[in-house]
N, C-alpha and C. Protein backbone atom coordinates (compact mmCIF):
# COMPACT_ATOMS: atom_id res chain seq x y z
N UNK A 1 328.47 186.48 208.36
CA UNK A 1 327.90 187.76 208.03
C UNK A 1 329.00 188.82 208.16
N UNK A 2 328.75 189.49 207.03
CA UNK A 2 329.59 190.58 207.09
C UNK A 2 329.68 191.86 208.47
N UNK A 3 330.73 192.60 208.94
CA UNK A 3 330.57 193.29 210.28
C UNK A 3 329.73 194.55 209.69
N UNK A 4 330.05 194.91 208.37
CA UNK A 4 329.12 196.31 207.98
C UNK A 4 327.96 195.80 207.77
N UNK A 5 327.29 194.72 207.56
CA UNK A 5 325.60 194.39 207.59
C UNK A 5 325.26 194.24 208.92
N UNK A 6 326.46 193.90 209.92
CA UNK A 6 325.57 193.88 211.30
C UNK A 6 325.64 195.11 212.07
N UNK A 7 326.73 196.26 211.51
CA UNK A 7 326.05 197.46 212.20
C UNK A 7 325.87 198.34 211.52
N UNK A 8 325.16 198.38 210.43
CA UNK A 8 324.44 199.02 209.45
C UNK A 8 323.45 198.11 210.20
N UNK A 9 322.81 196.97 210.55
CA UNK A 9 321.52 196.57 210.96
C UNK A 9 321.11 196.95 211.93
N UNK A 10 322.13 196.82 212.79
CA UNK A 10 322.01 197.15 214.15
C UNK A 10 321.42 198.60 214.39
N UNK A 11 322.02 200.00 213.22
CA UNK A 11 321.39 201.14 213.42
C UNK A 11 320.43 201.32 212.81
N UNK A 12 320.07 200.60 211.76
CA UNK A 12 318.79 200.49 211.38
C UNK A 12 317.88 200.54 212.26
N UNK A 13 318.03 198.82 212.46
CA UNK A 13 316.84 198.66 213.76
C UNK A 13 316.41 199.44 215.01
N UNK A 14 317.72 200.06 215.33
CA UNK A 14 317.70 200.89 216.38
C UNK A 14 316.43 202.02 216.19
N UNK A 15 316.67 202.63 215.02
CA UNK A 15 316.02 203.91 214.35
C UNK A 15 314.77 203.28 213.91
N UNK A 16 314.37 202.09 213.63
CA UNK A 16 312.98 202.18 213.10
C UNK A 16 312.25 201.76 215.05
N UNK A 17 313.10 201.03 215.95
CA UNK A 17 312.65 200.73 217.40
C UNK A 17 312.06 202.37 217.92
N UNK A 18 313.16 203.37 217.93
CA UNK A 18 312.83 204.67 218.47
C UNK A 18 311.58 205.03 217.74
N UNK A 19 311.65 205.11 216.06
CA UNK A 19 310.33 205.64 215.27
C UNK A 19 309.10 204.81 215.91
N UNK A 20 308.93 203.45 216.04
CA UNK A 20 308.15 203.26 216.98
C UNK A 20 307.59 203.16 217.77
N UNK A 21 308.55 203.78 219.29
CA UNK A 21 308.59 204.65 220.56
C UNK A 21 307.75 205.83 220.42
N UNK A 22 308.50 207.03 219.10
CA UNK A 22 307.70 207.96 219.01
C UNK A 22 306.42 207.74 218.73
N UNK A 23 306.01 206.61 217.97
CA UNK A 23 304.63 206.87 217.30
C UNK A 23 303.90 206.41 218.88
N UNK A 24 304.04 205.52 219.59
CA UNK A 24 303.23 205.34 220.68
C UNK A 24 302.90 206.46 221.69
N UNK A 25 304.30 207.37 221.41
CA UNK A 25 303.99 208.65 222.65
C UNK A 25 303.75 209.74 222.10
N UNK A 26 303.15 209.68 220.76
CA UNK A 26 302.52 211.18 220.17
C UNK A 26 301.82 211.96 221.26
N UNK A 27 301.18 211.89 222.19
CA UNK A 27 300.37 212.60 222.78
C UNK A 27 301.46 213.65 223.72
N UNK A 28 302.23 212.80 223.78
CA UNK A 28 303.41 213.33 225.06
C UNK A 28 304.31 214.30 223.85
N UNK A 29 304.68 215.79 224.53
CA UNK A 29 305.75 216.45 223.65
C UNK A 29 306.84 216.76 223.93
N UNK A 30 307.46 215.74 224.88
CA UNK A 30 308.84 216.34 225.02
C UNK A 30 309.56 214.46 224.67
N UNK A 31 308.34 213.64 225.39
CA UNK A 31 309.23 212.53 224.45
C UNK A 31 308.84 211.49 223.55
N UNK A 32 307.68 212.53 223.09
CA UNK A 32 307.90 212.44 221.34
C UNK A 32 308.74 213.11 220.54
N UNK A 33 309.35 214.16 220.69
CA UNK A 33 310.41 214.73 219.95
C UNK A 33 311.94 213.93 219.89
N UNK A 34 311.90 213.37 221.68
CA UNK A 34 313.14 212.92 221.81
C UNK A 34 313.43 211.89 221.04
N UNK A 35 312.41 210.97 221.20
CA UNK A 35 312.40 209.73 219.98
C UNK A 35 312.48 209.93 219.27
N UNK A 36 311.89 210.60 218.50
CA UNK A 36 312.16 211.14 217.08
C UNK A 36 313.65 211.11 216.86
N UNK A 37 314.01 212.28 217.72
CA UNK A 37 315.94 212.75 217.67
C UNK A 37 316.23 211.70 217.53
N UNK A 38 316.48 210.69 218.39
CA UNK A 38 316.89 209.58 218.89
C UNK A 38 316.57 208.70 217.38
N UNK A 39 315.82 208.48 216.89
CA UNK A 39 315.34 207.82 215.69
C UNK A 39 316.18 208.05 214.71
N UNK A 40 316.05 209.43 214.43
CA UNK A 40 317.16 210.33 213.34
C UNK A 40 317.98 210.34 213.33
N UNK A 41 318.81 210.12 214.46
CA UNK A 41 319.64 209.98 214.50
C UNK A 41 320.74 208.76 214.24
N UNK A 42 319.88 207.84 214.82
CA UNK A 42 320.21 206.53 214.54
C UNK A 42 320.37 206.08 212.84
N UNK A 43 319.29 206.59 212.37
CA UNK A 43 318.96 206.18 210.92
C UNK A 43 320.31 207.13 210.25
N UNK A 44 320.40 208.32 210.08
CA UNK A 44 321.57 208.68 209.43
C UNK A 44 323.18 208.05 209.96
N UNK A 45 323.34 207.39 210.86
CA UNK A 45 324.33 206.52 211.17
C UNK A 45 324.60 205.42 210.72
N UNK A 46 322.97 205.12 210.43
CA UNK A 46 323.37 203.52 209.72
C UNK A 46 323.37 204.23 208.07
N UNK A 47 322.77 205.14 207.67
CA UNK A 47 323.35 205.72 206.19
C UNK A 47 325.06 205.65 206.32
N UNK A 48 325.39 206.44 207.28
CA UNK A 48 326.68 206.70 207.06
C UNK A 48 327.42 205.71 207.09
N UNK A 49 327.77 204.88 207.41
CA UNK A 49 327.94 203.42 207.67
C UNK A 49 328.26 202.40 206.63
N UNK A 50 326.74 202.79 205.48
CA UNK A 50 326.06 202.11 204.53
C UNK A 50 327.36 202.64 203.74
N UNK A 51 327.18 203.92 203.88
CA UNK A 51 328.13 204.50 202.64
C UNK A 51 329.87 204.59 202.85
N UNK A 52 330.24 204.33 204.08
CA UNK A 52 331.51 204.42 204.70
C UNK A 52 332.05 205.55 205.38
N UNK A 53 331.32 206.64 205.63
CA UNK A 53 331.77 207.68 205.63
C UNK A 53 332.53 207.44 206.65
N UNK A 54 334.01 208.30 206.83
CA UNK A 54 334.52 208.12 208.25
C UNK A 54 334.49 208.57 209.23
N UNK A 55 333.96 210.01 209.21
CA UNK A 55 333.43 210.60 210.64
C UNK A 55 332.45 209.94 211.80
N UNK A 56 331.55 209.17 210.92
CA UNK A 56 330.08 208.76 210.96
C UNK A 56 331.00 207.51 211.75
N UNK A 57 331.51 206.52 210.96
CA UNK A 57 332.33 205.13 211.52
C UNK A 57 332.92 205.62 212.67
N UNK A 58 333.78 206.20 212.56
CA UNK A 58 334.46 207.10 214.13
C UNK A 58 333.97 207.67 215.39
N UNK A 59 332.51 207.95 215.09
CA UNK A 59 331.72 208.23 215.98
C UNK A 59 330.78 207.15 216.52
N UNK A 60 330.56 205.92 215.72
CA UNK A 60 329.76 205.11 216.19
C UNK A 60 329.90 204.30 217.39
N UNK A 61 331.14 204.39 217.49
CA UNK A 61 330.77 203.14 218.93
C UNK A 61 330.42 204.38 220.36
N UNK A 62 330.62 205.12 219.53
CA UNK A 62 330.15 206.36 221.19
C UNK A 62 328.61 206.35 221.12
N UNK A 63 328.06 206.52 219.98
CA UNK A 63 326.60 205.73 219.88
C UNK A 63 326.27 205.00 220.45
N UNK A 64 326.66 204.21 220.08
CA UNK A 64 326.87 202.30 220.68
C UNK A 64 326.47 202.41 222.18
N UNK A 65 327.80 203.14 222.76
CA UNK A 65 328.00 202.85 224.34
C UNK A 65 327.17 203.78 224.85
N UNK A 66 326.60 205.16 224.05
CA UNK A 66 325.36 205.94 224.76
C UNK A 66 323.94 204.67 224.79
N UNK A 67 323.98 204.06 223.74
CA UNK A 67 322.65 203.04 223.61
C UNK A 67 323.17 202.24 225.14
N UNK A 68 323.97 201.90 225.19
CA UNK A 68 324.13 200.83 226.38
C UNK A 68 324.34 201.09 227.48
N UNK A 69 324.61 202.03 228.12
CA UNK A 69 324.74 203.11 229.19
C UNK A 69 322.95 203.47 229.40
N UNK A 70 322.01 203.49 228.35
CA UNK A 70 320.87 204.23 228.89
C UNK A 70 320.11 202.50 228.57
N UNK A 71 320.58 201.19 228.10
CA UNK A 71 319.65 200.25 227.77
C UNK A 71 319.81 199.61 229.46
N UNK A 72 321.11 199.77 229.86
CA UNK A 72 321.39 199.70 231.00
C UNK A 72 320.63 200.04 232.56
N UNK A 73 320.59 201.55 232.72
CA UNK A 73 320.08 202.16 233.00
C UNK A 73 318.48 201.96 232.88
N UNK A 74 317.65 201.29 231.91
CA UNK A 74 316.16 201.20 231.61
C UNK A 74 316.18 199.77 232.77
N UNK A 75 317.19 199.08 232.31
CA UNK A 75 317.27 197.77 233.09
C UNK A 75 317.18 197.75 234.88
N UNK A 76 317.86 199.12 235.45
CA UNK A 76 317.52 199.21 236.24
C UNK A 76 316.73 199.94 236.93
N UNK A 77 316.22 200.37 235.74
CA UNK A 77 314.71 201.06 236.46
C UNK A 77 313.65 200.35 236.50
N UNK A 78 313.76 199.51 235.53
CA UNK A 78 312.64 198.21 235.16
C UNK A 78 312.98 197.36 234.45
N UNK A 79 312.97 195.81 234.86
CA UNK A 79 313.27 194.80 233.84
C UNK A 79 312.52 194.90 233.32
N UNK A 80 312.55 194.30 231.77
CA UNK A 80 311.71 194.30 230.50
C UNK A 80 312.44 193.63 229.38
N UNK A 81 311.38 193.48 228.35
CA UNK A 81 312.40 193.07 227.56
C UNK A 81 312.93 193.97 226.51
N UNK A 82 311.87 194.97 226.28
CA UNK A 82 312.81 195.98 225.27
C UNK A 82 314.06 196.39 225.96
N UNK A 83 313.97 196.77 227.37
CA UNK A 83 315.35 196.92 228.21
C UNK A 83 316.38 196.06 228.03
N UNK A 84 315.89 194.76 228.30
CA UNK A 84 317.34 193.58 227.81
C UNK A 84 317.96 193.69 226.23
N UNK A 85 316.92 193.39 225.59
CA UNK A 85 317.32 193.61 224.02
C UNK A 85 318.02 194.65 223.73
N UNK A 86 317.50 195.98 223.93
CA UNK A 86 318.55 197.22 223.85
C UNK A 86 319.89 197.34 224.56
N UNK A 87 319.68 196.69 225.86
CA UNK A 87 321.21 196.62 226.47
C UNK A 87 322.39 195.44 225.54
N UNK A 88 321.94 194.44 225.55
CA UNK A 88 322.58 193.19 224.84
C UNK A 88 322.54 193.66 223.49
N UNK A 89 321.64 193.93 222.89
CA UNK A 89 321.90 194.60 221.05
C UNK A 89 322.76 195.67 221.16
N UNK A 90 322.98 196.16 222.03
CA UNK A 90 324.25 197.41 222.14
C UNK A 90 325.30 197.13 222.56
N UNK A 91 325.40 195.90 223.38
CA UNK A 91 326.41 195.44 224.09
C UNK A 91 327.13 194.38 222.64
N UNK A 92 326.66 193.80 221.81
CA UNK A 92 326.96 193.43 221.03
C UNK A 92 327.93 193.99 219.70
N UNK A 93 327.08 195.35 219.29
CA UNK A 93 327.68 196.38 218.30
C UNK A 93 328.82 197.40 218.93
N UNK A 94 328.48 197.08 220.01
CA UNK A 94 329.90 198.13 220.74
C UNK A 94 331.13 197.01 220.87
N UNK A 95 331.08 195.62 220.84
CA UNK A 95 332.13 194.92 220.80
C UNK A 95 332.91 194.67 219.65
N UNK A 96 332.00 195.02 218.65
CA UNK A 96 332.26 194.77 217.70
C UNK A 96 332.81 195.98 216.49
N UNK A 97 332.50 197.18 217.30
CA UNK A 97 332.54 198.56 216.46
C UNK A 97 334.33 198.68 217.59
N UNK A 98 334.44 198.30 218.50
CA UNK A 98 335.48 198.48 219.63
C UNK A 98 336.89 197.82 218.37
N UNK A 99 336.57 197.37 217.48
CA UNK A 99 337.57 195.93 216.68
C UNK A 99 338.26 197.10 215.54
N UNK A 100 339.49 197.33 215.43
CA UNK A 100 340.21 198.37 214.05
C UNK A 100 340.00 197.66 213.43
N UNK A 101 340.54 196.46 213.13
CA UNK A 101 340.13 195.76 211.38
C UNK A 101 338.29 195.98 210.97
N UNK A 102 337.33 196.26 212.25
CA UNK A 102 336.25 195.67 211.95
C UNK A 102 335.97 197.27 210.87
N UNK A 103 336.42 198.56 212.07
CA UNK A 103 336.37 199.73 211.46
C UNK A 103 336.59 200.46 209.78
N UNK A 104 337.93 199.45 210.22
CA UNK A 104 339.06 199.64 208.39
C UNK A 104 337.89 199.27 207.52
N UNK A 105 337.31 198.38 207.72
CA UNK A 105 336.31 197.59 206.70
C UNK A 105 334.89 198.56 206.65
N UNK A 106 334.57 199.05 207.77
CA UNK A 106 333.40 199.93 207.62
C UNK A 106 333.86 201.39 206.50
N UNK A 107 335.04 202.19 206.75
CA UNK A 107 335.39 202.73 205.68
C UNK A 107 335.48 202.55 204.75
N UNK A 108 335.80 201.64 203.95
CA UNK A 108 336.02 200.77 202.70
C UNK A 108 334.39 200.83 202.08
């Protein structure tokens, strides 16, 4: 598999996981908005990505390591499994966004 289908997937998934966060905590308004952000954010990353842009590529693994720093962090507030999955699915795209050839190729 190509490295731009796995983190173009990776922010995909990320962004439709948060859109699904938000929809469960509609009632709540400070983190239903955040999800949201968090959603939106994700999703225009994996656009940018899609399309090569290089700011967007350049900024992603700081993405990455914010996802894994807080999937982290969920882990030790509570095991779970959305906690593991988000830590290890981030721990994965940050090894891999960490790679210059992998980058060169996301611009392209």
């Amino acid at each position: 598999m190509r490295p731009k289908t796995v983190v173009f997937s990776f922010f995909l998934i990320l962004s439709v996981y948060f859109y699904g966060m938000a929809a469960i905590s509609v009632g709540e308004k400070y983190t239903f908005w955040g999800f949201l952000i968090i959603a939106t954010i994700h999703l225009a990353f994996s656009y940018g990505i899609k399309k090569g842009h290089e700011p967007i590529v350049d900024a992603s693994p700081h993405i990455a390591l914010l996802d894994l720093l807080f999937g982290l962090l969920w882990v030790l507030i509570g095991l779970s499994v959305p906690a593991v999955s988000l830590t290890l699915l981030s721990a994965l795209a940050l090894f891999i966004l960490l790679d210059e050839e992998v980058r060169m190729e996301l611009k392209s």
